[in-house]
PDB file of N, CA and C in Angstrom:
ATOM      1  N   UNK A   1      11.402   1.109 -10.080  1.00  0.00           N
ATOM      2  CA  UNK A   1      10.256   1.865 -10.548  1.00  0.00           C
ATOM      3  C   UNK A   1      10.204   3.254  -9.895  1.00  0.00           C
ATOM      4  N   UNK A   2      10.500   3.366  -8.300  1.00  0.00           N
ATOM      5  CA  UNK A   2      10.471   4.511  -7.565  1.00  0.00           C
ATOM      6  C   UNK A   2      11.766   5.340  -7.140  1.00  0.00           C
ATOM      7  N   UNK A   3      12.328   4.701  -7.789  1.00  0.00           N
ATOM      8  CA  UNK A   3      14.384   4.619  -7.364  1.00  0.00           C
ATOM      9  C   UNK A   3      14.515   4.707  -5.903  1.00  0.00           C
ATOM     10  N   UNK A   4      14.125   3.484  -5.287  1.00  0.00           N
ATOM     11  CA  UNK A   4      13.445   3.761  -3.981  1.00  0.00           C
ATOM     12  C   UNK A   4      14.793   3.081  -3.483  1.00  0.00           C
ATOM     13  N   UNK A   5      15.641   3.342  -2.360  1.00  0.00           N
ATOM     14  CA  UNK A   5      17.041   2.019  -1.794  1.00  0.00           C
ATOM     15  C   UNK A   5      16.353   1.175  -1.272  1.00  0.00           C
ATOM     16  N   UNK A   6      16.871  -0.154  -1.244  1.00  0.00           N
ATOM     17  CA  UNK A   6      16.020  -1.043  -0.951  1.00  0.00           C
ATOM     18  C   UNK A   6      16.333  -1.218   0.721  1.00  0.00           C
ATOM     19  N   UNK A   7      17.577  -0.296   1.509  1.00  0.00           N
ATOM     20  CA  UNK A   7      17.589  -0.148   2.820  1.00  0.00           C
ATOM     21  C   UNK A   7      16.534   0.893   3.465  1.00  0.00           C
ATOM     22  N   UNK A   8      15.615   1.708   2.393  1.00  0.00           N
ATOM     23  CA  UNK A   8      14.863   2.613   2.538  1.00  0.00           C
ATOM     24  C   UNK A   8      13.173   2.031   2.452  1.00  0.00           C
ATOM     25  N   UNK A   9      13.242   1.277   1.750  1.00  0.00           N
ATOM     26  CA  UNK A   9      11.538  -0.021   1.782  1.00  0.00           C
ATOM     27  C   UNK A   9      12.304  -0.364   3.357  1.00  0.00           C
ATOM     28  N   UNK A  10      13.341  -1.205   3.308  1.00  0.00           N
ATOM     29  CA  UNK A  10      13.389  -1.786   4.931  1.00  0.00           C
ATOM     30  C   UNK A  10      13.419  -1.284   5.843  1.00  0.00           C
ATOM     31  N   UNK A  11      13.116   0.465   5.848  1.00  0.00           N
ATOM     32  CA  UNK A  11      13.480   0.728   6.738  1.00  0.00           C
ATOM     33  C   UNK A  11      11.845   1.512   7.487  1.00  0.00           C
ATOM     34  N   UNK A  12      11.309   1.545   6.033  1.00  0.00           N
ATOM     35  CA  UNK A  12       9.860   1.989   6.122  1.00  0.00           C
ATOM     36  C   UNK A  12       8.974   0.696   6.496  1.00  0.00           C
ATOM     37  N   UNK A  13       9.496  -0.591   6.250  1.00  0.00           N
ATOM     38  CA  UNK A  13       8.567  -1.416   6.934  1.00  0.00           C
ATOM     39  C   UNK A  13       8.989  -1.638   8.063  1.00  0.00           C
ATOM     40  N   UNK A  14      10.161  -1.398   8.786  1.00  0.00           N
ATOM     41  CA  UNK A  14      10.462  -1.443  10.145  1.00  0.00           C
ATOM     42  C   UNK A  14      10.038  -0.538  11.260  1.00  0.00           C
ATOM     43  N   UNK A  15       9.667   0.954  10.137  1.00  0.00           N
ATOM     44  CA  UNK A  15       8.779   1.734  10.655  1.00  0.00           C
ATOM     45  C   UNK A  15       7.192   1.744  10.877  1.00  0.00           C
ATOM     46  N   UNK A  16       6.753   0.088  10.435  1.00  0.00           N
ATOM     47  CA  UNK A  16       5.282   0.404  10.212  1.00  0.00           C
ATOM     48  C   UNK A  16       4.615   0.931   8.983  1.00  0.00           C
ATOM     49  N   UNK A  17       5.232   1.872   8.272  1.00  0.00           N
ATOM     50  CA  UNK A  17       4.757   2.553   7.123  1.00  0.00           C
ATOM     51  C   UNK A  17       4.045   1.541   6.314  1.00  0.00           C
ATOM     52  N   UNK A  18       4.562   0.385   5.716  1.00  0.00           N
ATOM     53  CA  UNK A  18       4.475  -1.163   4.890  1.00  0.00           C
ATOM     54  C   UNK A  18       3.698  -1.803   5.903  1.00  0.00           C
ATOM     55  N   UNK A  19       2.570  -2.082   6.199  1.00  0.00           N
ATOM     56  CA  UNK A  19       2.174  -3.158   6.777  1.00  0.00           C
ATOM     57  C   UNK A  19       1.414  -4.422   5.676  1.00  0.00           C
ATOM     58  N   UNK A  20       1.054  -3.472   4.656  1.00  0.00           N
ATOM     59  CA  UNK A  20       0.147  -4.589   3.702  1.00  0.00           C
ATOM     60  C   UNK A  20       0.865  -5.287   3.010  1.00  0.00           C
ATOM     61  N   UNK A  21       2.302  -5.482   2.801  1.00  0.00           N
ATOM     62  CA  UNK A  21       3.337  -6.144   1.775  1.00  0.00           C
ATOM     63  C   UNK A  21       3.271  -7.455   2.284  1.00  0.00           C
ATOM     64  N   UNK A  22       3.014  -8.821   1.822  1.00  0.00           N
ATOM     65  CA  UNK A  22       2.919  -9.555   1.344  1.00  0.00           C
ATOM     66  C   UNK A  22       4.641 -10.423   1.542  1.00  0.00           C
ATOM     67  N   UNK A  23       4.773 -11.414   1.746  1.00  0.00           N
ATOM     68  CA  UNK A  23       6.208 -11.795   1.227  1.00  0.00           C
ATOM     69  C   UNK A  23       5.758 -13.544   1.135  1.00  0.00           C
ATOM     70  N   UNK A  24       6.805 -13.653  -0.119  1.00  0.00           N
ATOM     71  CA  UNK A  24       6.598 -15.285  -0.957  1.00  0.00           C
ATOM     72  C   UNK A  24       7.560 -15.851  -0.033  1.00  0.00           C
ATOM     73  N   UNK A  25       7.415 -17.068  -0.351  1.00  0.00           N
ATOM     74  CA  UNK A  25       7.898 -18.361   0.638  1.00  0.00           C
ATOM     75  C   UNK A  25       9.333 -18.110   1.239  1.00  0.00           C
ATOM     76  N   UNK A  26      10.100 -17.623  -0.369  1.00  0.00           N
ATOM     77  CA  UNK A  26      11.310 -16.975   0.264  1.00  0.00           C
ATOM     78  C   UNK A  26      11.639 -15.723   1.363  1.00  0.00           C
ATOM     79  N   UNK A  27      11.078 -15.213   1.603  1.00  0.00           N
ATOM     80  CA  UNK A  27      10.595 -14.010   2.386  1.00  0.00           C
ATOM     81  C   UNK A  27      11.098 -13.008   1.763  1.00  0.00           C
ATOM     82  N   UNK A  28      10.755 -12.790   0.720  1.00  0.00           N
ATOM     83  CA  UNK A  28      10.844 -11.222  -0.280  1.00  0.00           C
ATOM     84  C   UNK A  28       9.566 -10.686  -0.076  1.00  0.00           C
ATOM     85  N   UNK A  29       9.178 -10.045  -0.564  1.00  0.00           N
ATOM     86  CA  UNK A  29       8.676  -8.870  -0.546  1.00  0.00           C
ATOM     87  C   UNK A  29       8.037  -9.199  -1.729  1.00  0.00           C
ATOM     88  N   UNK A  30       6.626  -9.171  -1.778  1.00  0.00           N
ATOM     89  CA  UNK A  30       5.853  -9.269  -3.344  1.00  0.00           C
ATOM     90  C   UNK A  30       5.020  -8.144  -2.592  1.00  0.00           C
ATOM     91  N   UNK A  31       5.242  -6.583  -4.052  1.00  0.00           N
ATOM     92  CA  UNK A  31       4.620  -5.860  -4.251  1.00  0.00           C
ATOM     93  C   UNK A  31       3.200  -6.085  -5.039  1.00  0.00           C
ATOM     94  N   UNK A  32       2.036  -5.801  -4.908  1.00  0.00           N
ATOM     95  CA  UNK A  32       0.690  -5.790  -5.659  1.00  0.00           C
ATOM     96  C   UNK A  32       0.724  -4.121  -6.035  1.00  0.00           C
ATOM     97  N   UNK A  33      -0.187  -4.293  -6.925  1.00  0.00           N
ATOM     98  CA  UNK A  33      -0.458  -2.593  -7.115  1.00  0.00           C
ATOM     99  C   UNK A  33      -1.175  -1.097  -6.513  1.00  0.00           C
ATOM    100  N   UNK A  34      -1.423  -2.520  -5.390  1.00  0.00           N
ATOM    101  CA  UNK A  34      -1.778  -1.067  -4.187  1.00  0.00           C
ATOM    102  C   UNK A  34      -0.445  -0.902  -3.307  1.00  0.00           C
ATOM    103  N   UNK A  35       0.776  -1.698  -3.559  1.00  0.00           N
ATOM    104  CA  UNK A  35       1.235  -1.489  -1.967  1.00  0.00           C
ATOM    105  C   UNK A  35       2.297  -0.275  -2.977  1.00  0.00           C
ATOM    106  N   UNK A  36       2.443  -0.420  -4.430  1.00  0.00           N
ATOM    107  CA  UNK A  36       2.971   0.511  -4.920  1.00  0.00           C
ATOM    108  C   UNK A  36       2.337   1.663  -5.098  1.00  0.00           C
ATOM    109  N   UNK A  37       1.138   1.800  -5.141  1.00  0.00           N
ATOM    110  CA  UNK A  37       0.897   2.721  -4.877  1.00  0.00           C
ATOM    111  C   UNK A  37       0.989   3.546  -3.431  1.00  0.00           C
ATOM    112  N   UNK A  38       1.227   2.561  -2.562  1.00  0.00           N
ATOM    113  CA  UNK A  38       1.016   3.042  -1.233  1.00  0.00           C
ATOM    114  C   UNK A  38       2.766   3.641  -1.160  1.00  0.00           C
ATOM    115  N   UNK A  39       3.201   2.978  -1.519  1.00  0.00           N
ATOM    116  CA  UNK A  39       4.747   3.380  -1.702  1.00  0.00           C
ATOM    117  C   UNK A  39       4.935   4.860  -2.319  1.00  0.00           C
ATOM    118  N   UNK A  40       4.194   5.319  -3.239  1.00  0.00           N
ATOM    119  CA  UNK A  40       4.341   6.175  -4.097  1.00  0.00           C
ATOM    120  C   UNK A  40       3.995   7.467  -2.960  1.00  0.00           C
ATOM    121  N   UNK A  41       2.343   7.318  -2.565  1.00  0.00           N
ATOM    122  CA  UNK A  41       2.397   7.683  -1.794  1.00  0.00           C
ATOM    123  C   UNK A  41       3.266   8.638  -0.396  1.00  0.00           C
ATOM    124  N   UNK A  42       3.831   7.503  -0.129  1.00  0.00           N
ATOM    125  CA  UNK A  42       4.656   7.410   1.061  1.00  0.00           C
ATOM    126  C   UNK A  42       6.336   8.301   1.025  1.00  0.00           C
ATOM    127  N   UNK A  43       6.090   7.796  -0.739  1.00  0.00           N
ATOM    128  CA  UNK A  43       7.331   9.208  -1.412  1.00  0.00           C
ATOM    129  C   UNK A  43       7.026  10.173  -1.272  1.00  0.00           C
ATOM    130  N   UNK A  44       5.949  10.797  -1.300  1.00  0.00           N
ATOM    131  CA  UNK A  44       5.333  11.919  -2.068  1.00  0.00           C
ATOM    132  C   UNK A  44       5.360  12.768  -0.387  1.00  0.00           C
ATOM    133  N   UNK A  45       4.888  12.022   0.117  1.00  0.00           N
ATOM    134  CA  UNK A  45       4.631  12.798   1.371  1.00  0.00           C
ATOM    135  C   UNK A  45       5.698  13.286   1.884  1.00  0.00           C
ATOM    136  N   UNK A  46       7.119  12.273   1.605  1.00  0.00           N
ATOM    137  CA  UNK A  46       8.578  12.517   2.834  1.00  0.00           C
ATOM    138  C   UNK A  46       9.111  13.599   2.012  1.00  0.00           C
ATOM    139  N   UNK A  47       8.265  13.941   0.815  1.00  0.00           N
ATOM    140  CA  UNK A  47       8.976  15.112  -0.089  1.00  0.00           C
ATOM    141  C   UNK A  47       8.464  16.622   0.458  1.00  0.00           C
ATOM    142  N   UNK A  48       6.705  16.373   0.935  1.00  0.00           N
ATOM    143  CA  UNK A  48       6.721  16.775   1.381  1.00  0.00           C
ATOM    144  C   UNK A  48       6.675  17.492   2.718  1.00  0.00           C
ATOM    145  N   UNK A  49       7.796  16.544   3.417  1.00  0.00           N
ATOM    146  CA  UNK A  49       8.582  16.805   4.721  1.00  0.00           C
ATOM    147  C   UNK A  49       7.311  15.950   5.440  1.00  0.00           C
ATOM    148  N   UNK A  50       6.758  15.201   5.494  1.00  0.00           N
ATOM    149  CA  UNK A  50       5.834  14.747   6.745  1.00  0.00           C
ATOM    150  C   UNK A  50       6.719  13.830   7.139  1.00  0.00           C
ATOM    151  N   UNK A  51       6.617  13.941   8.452  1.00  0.00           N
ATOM    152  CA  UNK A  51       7.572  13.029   9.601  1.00  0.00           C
ATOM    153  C   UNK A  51       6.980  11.535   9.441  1.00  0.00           C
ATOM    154  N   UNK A  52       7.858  10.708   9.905  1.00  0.00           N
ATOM    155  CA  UNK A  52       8.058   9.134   9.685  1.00  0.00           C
ATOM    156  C   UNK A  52       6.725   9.087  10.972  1.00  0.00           C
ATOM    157  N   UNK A  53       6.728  10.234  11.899  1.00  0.00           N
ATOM    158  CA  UNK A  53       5.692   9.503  12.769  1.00  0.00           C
ATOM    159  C   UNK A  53       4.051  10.097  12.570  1.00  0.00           C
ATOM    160  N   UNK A  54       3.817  10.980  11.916  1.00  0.00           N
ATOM    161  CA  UNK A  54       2.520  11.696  11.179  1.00  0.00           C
ATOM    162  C   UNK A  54       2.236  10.251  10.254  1.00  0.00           C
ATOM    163  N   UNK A  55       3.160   9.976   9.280  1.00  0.00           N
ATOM    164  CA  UNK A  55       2.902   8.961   8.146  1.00  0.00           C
ATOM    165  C   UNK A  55       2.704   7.319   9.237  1.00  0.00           C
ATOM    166  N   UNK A  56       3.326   7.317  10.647  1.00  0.00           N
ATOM    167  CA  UNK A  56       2.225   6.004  10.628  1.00  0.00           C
ATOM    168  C   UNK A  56       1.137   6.160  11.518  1.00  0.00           C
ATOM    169  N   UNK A  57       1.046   7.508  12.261  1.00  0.00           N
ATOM    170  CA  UNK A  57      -0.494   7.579  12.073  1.00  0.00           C
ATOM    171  C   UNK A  57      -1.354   7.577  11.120  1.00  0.00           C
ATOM    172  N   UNK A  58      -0.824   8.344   9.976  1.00  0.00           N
ATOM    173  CA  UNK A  58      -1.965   7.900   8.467  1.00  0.00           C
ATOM    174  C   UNK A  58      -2.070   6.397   8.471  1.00  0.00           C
ATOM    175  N   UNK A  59      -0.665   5.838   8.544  1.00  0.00           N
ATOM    176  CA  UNK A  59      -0.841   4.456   7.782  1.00  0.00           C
ATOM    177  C   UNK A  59      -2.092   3.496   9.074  1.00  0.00           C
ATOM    178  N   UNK A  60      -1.725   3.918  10.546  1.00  0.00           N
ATOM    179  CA  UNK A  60      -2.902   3.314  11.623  1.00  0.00           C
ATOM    180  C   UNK A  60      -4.422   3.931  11.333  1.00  0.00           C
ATOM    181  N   UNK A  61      -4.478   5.047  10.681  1.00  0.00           N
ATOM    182  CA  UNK A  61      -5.959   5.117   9.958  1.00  0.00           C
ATOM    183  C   UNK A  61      -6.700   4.972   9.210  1.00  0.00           C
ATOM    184  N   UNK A  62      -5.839   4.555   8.366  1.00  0.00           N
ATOM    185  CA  UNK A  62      -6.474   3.952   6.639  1.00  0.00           C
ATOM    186  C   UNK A  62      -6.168   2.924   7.177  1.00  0.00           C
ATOM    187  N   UNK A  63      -5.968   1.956   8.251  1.00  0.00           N
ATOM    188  CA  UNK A  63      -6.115   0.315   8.445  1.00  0.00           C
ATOM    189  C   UNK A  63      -7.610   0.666   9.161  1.00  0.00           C
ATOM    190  N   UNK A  64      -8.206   1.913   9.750  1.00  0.00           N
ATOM    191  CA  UNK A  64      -9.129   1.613  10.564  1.00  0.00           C
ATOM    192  C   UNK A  64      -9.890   2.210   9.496  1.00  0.00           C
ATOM    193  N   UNK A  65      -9.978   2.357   8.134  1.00  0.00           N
ATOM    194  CA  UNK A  65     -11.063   2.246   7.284  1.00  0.00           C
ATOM    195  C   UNK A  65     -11.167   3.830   6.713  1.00  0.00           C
ATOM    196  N   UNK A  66     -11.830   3.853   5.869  1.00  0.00           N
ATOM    197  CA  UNK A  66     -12.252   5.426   5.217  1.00  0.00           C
ATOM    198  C   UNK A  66     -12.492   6.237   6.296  1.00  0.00           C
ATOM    199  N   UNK A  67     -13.722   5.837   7.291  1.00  0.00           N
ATOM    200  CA  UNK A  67     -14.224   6.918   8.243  1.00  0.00           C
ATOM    201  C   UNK A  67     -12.944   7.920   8.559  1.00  0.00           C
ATOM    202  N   UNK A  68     -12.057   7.487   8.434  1.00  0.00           N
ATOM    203  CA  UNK A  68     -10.694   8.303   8.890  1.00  0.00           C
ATOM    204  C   UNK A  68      -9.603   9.466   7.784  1.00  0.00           C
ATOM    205  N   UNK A  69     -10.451   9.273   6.490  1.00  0.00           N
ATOM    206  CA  UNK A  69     -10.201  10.135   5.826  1.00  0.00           C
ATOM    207  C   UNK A  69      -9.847  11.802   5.912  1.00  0.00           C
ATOM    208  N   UNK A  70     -10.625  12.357   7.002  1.00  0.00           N
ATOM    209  CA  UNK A  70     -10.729  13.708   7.550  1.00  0.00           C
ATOM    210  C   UNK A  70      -9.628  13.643   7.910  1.00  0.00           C
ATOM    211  N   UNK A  71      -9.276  12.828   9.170  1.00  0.00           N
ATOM    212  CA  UNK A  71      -8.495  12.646  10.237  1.00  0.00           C
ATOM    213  C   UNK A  71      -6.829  12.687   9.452  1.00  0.00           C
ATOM    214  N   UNK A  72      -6.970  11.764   8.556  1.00  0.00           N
ATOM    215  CA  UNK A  72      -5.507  11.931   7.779  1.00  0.00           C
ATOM    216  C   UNK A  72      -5.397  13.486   6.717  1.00  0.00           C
ATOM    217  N   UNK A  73      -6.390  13.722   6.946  1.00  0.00           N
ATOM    218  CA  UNK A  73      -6.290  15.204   5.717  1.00  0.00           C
ATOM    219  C   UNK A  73      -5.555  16.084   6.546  1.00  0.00           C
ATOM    220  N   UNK A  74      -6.277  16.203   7.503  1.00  0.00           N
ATOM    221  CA  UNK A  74      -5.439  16.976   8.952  1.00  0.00           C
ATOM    222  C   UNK A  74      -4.456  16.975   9.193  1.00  0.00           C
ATOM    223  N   UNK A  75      -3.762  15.461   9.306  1.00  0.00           N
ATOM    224  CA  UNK A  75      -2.434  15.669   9.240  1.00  0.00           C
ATOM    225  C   UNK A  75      -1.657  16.169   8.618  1.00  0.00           C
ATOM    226  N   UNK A  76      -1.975  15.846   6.931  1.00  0.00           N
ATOM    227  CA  UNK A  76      -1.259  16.220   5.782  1.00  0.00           C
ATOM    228  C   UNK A  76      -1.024  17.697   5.873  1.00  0.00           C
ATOM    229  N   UNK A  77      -2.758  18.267   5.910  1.00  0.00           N
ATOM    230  CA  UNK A  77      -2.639  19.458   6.209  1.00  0.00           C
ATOM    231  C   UNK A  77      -1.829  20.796   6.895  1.00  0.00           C
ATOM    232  N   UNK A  78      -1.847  19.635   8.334  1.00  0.00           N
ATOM    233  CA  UNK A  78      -1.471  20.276   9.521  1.00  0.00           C
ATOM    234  C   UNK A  78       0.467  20.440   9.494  1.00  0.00           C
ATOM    235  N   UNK A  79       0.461  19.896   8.636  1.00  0.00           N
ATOM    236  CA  UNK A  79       2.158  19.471   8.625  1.00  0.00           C
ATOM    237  C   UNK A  79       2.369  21.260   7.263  1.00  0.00           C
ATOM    238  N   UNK A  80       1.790  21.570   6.599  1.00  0.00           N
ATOM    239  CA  UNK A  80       1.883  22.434   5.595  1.00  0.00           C
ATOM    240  C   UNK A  80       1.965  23.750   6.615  1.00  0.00           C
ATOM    241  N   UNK A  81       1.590  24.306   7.356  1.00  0.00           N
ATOM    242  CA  UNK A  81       1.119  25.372   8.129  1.00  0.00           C
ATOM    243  C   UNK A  81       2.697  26.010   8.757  1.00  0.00           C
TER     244      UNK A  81
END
């Protein structure tokens, strides 16, 4: 869907990036339609150049809820400058 390598999902959940993915009995990986979106996301950003370690501070602030919305804008932001 994202022409994403699948050593590149493994390598983003080894980074933390993936924490909400899900895996079935077999231990795959079951995507829902937020974690693709979160994926999409997570493209969008390395395109535009945000470091693997900016993106898991986003990803440690959207686990600590909206209030942190600012806080990740900043980053995004702060990475453009």
């Amino acid at each position: 869907m994202f022409k994403i390598e699948a050593h590149t999902i493994r390598y983003y959940e080894q980074e933390g990036l993936l924490p909400f993915v899900e895996r079935d009995q077999g231990g795959r990986r079951v995507f829902n339609e937020g974690d693709l979106s979160w994926l999409d996301l997570i493209t969008c950003l390395r395109i535009m150049n945000i470091s693997i370690a900016d993106l898991r501070k986003i990803v440690e602030l959207t686990q600590e809820g909206d209030w942190t919305i600012q806080a990740r804008k900043e980053i995004i932001l702060g990475t453009q400058s």
